[in-house]
PDB file of N, CA and C in Angstrom:
ATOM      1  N   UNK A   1       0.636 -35.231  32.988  1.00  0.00           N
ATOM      2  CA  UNK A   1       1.678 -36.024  32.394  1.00  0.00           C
ATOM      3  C   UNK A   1       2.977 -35.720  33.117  1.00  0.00           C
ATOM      4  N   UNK A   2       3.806 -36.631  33.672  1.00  0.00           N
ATOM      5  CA  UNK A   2       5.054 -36.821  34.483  1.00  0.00           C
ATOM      6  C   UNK A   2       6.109 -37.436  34.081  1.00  0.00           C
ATOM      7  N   UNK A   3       6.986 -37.051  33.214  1.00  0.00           N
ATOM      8  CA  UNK A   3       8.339 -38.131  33.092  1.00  0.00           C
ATOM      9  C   UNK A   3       9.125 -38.224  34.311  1.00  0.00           C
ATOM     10  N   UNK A   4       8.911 -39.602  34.639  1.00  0.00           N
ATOM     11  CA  UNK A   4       8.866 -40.452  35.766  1.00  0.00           C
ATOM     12  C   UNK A   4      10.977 -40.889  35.138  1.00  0.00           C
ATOM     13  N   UNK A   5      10.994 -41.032  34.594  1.00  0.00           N
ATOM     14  CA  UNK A   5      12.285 -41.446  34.557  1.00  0.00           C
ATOM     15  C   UNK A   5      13.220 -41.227  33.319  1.00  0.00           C
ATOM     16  N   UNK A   6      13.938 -40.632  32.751  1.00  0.00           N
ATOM     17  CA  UNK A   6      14.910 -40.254  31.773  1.00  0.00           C
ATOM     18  C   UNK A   6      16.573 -40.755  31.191  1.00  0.00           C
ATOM     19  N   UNK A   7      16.582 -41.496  30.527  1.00  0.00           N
ATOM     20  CA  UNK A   7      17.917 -42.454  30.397  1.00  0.00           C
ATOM     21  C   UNK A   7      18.494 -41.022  29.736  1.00  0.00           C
ATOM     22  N   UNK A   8      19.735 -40.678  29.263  1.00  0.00           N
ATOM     23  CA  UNK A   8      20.353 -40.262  28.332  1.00  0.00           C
ATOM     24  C   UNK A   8      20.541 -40.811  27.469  1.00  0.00           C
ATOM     25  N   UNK A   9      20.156 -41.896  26.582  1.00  0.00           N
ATOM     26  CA  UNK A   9      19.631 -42.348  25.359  1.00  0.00           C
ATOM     27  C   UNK A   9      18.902 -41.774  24.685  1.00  0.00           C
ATOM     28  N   UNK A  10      17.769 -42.517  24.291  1.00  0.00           N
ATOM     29  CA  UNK A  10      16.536 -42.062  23.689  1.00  0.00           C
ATOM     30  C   UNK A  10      15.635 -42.593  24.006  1.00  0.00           C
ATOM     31  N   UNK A  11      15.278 -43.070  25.419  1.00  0.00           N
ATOM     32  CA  UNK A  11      13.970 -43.645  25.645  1.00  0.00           C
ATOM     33  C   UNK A  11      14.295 -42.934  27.242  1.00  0.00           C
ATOM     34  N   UNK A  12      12.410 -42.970  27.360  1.00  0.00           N
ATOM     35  CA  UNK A  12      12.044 -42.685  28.808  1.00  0.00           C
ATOM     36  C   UNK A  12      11.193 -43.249  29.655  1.00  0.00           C
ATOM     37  N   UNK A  13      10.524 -43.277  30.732  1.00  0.00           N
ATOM     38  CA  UNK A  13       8.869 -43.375  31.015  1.00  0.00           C
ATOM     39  C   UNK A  13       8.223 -41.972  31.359  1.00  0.00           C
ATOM     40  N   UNK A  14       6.999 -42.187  30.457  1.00  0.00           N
ATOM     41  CA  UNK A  14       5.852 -41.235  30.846  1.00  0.00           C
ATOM     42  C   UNK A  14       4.942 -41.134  31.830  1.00  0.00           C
ATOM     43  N   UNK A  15       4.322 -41.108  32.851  1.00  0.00           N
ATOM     44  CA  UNK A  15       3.524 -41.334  33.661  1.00  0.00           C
ATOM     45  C   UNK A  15       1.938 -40.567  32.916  1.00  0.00           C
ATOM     46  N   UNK A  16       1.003 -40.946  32.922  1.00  0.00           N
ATOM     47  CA  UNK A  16      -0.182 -39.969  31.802  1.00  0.00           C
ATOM     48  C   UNK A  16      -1.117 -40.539  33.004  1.00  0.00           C
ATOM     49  N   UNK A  17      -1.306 -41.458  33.527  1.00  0.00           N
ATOM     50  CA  UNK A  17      -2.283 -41.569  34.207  1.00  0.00           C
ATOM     51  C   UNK A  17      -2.350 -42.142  35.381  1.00  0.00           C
ATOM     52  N   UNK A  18      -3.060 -42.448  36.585  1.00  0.00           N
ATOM     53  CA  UNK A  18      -2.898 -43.104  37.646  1.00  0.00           C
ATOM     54  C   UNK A  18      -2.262 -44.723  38.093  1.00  0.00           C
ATOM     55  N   UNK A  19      -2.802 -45.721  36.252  1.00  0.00           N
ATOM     56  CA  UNK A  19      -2.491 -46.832  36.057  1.00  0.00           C
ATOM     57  C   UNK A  19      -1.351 -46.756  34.685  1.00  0.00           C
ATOM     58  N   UNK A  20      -1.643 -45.769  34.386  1.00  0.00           N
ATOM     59  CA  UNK A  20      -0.570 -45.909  32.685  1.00  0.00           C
ATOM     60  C   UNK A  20       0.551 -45.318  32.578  1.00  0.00           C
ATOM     61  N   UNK A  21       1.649 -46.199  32.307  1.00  0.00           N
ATOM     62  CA  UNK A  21       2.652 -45.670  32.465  1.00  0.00           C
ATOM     63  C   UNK A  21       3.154 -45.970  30.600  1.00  0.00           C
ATOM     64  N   UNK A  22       3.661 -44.949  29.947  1.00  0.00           N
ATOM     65  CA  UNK A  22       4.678 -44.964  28.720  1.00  0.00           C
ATOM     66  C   UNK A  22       6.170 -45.059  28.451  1.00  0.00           C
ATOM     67  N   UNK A  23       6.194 -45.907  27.681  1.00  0.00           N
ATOM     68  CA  UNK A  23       7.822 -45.604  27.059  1.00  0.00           C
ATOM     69  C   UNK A  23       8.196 -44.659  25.726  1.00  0.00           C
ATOM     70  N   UNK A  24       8.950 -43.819  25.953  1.00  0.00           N
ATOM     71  CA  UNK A  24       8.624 -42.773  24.898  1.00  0.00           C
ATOM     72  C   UNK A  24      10.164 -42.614  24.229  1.00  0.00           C
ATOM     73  N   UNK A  25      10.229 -42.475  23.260  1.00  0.00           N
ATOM     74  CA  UNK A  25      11.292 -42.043  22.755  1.00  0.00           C
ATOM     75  C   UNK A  25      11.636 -40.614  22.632  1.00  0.00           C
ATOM     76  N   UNK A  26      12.762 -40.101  23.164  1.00  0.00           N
ATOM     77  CA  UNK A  26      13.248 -38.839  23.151  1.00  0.00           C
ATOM     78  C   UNK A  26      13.510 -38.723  21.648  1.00  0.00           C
ATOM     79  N   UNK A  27      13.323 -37.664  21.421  1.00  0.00           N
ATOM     80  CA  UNK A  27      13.820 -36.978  19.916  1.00  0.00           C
ATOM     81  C   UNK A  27      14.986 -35.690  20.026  1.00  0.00           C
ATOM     82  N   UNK A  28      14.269 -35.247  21.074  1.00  0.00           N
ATOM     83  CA  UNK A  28      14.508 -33.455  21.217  1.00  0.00           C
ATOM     84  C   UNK A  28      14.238 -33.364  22.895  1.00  0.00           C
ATOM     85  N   UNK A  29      15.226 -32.301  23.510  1.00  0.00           N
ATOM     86  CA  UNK A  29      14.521 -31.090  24.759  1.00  0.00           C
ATOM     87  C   UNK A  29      14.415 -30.481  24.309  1.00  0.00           C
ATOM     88  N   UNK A  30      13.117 -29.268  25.018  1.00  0.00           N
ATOM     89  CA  UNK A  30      12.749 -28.416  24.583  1.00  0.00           C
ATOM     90  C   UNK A  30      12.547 -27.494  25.621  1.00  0.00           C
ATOM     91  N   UNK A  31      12.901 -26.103  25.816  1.00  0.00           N
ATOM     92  CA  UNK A  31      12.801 -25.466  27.017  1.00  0.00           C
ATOM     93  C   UNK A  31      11.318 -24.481  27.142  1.00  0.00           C
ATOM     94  N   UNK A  32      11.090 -24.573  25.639  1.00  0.00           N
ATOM     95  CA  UNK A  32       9.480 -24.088  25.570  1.00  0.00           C
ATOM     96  C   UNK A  32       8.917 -24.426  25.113  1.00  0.00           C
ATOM     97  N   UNK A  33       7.094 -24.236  25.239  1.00  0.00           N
ATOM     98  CA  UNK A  33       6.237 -25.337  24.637  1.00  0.00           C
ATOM     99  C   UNK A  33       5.844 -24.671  23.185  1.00  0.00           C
ATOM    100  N   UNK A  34       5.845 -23.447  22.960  1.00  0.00           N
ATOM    101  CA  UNK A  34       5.940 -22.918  21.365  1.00  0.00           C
ATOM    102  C   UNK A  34       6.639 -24.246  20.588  1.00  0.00           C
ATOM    103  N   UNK A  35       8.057 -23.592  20.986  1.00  0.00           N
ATOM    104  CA  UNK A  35       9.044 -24.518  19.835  1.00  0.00           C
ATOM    105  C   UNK A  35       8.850 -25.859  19.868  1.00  0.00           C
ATOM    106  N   UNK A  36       8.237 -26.702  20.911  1.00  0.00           N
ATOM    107  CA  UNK A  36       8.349 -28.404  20.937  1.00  0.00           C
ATOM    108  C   UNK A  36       7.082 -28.199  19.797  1.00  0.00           C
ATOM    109  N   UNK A  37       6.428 -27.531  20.027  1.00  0.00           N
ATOM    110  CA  UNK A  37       4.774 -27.852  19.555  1.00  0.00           C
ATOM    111  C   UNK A  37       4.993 -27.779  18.024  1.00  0.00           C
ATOM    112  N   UNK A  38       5.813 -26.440  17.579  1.00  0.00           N
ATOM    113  CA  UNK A  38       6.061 -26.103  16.555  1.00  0.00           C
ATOM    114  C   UNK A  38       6.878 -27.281  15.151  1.00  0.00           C
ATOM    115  N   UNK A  39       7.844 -27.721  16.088  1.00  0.00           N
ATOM    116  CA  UNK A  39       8.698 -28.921  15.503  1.00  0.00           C
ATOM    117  C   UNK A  39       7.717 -30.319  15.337  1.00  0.00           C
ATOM    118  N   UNK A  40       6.992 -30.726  16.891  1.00  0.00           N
ATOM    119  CA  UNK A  40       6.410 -31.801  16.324  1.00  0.00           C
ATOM    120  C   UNK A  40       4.711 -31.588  15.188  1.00  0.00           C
ATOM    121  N   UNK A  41       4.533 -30.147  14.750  1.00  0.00           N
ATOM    122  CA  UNK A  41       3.761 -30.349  13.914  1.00  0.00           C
ATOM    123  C   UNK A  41       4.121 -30.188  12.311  1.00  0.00           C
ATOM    124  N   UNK A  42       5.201 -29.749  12.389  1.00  0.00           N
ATOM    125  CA  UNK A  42       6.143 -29.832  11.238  1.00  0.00           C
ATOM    126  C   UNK A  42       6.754 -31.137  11.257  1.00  0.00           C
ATOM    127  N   UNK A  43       6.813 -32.221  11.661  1.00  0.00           N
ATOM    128  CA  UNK A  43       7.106 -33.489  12.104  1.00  0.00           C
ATOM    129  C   UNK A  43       6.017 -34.700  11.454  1.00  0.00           C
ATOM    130  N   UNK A  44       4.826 -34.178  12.113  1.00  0.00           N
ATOM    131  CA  UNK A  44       3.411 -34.855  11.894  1.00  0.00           C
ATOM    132  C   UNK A  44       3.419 -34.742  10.049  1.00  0.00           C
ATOM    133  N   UNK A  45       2.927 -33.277   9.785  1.00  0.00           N
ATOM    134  CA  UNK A  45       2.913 -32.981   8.359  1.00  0.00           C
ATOM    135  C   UNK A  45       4.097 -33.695   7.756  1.00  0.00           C
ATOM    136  N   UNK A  46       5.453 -34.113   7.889  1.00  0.00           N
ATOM    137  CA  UNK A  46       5.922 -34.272   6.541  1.00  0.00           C
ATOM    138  C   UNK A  46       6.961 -33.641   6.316  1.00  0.00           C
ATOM    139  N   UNK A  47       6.848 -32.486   7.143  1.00  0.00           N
ATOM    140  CA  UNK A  47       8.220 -31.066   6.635  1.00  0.00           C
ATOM    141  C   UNK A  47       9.469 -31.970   7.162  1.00  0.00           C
ATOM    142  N   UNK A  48       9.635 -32.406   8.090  1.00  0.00           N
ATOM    143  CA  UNK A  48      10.772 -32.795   8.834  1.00  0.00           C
ATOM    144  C   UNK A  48      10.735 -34.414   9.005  1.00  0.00           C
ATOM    145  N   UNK A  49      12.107 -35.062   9.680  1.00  0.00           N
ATOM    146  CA  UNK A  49      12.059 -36.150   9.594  1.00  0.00           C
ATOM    147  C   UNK A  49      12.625 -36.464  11.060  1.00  0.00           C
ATOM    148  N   UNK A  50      12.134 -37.873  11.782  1.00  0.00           N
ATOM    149  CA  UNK A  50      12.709 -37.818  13.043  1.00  0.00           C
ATOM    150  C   UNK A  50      14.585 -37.682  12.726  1.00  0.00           C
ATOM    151  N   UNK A  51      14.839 -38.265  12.135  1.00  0.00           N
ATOM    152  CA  UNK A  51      16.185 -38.108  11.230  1.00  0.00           C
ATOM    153  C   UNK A  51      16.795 -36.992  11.151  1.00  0.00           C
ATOM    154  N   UNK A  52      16.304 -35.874  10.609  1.00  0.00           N
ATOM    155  CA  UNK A  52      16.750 -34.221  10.765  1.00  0.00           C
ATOM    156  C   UNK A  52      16.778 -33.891  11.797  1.00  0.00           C
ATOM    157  N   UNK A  53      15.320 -34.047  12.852  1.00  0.00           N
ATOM    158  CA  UNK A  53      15.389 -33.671  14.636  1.00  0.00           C
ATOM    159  C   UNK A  53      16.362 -34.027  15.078  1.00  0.00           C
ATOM    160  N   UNK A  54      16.468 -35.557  15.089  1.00  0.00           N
ATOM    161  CA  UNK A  54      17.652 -35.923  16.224  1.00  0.00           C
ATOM    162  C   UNK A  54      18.867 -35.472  15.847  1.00  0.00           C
ATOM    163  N   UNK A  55      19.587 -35.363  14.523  1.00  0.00           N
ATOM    164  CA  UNK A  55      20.886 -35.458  13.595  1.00  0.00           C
ATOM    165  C   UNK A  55      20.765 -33.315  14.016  1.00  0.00           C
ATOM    166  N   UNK A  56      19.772 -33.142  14.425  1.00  0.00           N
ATOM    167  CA  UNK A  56      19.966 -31.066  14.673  1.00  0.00           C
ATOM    168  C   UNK A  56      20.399 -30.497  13.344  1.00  0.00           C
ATOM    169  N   UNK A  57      19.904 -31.398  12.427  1.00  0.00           N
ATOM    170  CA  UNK A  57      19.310 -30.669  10.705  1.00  0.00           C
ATOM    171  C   UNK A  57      18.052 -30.001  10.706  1.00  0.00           C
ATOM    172  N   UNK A  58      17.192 -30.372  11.876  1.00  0.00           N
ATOM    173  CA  UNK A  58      15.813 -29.205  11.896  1.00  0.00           C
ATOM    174  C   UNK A  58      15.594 -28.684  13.011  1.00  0.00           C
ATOM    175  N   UNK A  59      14.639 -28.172  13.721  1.00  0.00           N
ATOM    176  CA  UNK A  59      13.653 -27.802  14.715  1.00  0.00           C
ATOM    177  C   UNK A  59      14.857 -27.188  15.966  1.00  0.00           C
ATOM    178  N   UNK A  60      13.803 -26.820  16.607  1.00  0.00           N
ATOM    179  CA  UNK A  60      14.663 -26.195  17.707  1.00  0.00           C
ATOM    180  C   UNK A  60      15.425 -27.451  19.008  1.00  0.00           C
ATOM    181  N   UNK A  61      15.017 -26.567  20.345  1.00  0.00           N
ATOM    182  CA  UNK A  61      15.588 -27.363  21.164  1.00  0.00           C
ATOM    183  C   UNK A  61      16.938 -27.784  21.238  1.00  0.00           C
ATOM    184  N   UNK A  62      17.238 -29.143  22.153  1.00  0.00           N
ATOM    185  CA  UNK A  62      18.434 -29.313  22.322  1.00  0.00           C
ATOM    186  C   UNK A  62      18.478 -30.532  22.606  1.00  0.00           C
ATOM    187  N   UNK A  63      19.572 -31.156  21.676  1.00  0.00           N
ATOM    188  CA  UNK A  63      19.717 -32.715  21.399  1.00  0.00           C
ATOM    189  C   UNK A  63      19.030 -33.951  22.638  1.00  0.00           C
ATOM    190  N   UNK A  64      18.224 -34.325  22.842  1.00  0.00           N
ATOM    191  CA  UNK A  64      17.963 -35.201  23.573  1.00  0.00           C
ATOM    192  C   UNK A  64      19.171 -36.430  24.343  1.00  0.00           C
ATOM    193  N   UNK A  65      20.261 -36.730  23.098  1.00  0.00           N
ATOM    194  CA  UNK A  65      21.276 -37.913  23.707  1.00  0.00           C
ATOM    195  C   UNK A  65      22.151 -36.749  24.313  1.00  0.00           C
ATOM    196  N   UNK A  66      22.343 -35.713  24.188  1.00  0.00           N
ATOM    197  CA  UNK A  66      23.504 -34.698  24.573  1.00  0.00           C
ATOM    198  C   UNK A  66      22.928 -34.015  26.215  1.00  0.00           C
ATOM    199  N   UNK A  67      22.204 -34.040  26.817  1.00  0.00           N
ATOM    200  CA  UNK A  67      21.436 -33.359  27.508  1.00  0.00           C
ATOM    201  C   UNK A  67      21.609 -34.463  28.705  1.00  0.00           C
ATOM    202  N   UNK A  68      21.879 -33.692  30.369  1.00  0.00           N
ATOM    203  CA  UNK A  68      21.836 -34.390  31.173  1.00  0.00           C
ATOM    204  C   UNK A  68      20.555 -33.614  32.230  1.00  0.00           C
ATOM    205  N   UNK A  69      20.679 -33.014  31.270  1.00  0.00           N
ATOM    206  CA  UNK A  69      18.854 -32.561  32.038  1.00  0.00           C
ATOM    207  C   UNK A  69      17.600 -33.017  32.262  1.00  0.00           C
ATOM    208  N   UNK A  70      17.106 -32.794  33.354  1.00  0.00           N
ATOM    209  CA  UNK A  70      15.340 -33.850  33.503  1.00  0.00           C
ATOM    210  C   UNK A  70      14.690 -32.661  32.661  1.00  0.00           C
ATOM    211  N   UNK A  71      13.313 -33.414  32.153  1.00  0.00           N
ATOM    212  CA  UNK A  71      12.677 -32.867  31.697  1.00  0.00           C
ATOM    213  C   UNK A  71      11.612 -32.502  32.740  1.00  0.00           C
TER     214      UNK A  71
END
């Protein structure tokens, strides 16, 4: 998996396969895969809301629209 391209918004492209390319919405950076993993399964369940992630009322990381960093 390759993010092929990164707006400072909230959308990106994913690259996943030789023919498939994604548009993904940023929520969060994350500088380790513990904490991304950790947030989006507290995410999945219910605990959190994309709402809390992005607004940095939950999970770790670092604001996705604030960030001029590639992933």
């Amino acid at each position: 998996m390759d993010i092929i391209r990164k707006s400072p918004e909230k959308y990106g492209l994913m690259k996943v396969g030789k023919n498939v390319v994604l548009i993904v919405r940023l929520l969060r950076e994350y500088d380790n895969i513990k904490e991304a993993s950790d947030d989006l399964a507290r995410l999945l369940v219910g605990e959190i809301t994309e709402d809390q992630l992005v607004s940095g009322q939950a999970g770790g990381g670092k604001l996705a629209v604030n960030s001029d960093q590639k992933l």
